[in-house]
N, C-alpha and C. Protein backbone atom coordinates (compact mmCIF):
# COMPACT_ATOMS: atom_id res chain seq x y z
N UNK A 1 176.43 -2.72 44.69
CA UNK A 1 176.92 -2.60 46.05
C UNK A 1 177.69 -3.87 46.40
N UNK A 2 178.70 -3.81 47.16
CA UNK A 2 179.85 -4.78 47.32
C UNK A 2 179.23 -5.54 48.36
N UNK A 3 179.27 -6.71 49.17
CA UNK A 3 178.95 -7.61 50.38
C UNK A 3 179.28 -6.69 50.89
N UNK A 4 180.28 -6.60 51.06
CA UNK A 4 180.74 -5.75 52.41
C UNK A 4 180.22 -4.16 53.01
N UNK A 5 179.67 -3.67 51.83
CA UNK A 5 178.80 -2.61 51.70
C UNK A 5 177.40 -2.86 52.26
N UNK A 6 176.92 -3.85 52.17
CA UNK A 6 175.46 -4.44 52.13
C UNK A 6 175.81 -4.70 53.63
N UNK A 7 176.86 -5.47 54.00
CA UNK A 7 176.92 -5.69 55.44
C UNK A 7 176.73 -4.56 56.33
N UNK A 8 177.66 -3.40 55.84
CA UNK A 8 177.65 -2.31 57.12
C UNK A 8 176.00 -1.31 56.54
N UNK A 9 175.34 -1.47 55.81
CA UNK A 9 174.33 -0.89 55.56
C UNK A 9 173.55 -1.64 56.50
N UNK A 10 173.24 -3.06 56.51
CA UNK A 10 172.64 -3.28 57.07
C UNK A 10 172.93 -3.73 58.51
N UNK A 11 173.77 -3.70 59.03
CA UNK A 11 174.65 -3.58 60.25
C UNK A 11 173.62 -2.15 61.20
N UNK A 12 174.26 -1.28 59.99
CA UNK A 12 173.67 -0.23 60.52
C UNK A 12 172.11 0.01 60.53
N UNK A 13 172.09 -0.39 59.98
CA UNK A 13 169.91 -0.24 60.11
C UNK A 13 169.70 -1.07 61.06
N UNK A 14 170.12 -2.43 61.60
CA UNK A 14 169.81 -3.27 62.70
C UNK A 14 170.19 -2.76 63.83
N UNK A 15 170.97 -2.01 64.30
CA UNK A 15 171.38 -1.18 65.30
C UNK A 15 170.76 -0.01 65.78
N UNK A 16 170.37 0.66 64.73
CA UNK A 16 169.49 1.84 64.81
C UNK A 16 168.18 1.54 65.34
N UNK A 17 167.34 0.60 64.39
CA UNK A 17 166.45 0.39 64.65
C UNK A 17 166.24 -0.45 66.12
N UNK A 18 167.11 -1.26 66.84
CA UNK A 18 167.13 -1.51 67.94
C UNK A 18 167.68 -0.73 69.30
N UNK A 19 168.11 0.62 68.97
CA UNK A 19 168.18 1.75 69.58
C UNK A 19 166.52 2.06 70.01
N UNK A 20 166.25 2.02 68.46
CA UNK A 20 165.00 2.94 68.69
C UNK A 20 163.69 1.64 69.37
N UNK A 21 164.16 0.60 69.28
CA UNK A 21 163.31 -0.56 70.21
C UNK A 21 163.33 -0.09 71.31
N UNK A 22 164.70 -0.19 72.23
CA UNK A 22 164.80 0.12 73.12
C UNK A 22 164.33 1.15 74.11
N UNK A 23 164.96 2.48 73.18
CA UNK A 23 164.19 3.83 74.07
C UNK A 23 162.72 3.61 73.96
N UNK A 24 161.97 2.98 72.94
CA UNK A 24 160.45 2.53 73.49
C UNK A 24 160.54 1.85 74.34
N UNK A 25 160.98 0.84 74.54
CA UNK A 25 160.51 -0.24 75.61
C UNK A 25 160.80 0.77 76.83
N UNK A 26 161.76 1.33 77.37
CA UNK A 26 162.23 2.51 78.35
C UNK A 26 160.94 3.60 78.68
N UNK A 27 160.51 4.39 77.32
CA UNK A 27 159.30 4.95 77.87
C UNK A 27 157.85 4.20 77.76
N UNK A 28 157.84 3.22 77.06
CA UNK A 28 157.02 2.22 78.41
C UNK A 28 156.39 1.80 79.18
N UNK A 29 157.54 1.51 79.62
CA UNK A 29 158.13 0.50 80.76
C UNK A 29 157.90 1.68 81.77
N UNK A 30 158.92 2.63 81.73
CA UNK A 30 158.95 4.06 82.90
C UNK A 30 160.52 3.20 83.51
N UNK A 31 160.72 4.70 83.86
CA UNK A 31 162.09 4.72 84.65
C UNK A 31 161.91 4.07 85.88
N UNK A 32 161.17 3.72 86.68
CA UNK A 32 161.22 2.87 88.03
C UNK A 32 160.86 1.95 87.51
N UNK A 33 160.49 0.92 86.23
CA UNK A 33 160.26 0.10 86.50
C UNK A 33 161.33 -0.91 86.58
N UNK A 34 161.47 -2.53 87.03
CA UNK A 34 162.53 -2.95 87.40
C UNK A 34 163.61 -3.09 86.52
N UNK A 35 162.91 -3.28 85.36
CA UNK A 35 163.57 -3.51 84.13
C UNK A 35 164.37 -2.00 83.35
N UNK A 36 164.07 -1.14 84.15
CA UNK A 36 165.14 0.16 83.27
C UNK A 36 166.65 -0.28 83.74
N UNK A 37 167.03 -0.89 84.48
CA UNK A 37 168.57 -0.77 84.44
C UNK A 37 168.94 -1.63 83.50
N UNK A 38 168.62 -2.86 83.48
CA UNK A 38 168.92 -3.82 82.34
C UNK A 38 168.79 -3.09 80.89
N UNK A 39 167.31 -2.23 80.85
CA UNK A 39 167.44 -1.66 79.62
C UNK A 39 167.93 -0.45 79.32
N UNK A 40 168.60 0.11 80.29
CA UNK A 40 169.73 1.10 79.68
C UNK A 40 171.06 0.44 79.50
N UNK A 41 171.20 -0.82 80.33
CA UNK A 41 172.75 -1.58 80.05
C UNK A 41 172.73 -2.11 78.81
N UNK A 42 171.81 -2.37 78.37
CA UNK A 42 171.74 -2.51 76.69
C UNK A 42 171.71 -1.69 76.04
N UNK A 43 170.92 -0.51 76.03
CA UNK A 43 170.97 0.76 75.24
C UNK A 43 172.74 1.50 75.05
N UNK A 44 173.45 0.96 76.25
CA UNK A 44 174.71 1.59 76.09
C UNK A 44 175.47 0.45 75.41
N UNK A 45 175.38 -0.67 75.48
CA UNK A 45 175.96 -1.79 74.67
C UNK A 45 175.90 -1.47 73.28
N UNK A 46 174.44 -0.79 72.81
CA UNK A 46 174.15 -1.19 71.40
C UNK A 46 175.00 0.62 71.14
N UNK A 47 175.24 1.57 71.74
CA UNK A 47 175.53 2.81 71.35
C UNK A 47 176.69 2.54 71.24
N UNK A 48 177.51 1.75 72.29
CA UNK A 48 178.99 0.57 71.50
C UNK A 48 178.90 0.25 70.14
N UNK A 49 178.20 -0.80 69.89
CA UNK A 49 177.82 -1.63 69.15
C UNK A 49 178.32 -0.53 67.66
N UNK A 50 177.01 0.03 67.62
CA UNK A 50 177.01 1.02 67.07
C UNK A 50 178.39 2.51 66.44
N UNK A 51 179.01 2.90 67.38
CA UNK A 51 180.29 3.13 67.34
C UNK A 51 181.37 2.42 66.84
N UNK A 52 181.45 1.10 67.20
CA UNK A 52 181.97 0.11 66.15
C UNK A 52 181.97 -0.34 64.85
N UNK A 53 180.50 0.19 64.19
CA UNK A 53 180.00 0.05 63.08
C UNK A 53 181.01 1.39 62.53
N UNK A 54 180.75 2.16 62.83
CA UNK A 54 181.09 3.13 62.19
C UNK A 54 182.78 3.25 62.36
N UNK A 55 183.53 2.62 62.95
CA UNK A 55 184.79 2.50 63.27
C UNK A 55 185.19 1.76 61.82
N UNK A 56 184.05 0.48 61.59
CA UNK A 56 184.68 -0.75 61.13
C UNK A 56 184.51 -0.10 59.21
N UNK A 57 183.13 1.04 59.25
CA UNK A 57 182.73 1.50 57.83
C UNK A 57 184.17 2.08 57.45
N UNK A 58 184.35 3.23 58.50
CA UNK A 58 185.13 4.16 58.02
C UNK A 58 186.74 3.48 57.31
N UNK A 59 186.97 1.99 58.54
CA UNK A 59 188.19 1.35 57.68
C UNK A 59 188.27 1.38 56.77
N UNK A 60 187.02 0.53 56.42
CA UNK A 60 186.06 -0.48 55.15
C UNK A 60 186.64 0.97 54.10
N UNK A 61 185.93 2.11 54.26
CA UNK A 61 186.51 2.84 53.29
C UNK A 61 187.96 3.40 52.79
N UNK A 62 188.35 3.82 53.66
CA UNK A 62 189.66 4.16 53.57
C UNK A 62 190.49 3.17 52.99
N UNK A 63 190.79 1.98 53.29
CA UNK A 63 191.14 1.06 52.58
C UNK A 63 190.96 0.56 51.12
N UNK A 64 189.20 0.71 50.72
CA UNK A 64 188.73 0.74 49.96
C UNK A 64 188.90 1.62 48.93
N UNK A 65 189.31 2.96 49.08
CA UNK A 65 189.58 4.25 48.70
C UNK A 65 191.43 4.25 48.37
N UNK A 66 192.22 3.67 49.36
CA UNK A 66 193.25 3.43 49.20
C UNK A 66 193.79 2.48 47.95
N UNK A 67 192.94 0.59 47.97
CA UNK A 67 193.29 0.24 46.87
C UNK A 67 192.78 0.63 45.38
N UNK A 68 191.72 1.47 45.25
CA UNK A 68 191.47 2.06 44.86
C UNK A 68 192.11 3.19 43.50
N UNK A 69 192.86 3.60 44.22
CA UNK A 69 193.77 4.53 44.24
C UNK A 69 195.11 3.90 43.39
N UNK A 70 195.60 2.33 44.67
CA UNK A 70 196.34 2.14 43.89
C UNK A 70 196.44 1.39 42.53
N UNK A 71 194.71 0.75 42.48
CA UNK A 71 194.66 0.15 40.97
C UNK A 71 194.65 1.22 40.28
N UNK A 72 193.96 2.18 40.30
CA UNK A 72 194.08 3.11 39.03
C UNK A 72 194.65 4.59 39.49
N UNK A 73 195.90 4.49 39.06
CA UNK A 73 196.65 5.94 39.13
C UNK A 73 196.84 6.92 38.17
N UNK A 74 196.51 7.81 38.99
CA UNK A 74 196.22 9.25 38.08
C UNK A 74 197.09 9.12 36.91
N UNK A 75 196.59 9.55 35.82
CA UNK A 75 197.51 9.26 34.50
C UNK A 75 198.29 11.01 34.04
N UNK A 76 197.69 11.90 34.71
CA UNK A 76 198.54 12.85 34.34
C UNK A 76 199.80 13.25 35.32
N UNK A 77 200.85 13.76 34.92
CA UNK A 77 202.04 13.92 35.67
C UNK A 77 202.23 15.10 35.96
């Protein structure tokens, strides 16, 4: 696995798993308590966060897939 592979793997497991921190701390905590707005303004930060990851993988590949491609070209014509 490449760094950069290892990065968004684990990018992504740190995100997830602090999703899933969160919606615990939320049920909880309970929805009136003072602290649910703060902890949904994070829960939507990290669902950013998160969306980004997968913005930044999908480059990561395509690019990846692209030079790819152009080091080794199909040899039949």
């Amino acid at each position: 696995m490449e760094v950069e592979e290892e990065f968004l793997h684990n990018a992504t497991s740190m995100a997830r798993f602090a999703e899933e921190e969160i919606k615990q701390f939320i049920t909880w905590t309970g929805k009136r308590s003072p602290y649910n707005r703060t902890a949904e303004e994070i829960k939507a930060k990290l669902q950013t966060i998160v969306d980004d990851i997968k913005l930044l993988k999908k480059e990561y590949v395509d690019i990846a897939t692209t030079n790819s491609v152009l080091r080794h070209p199909s040899t039949s014509s």
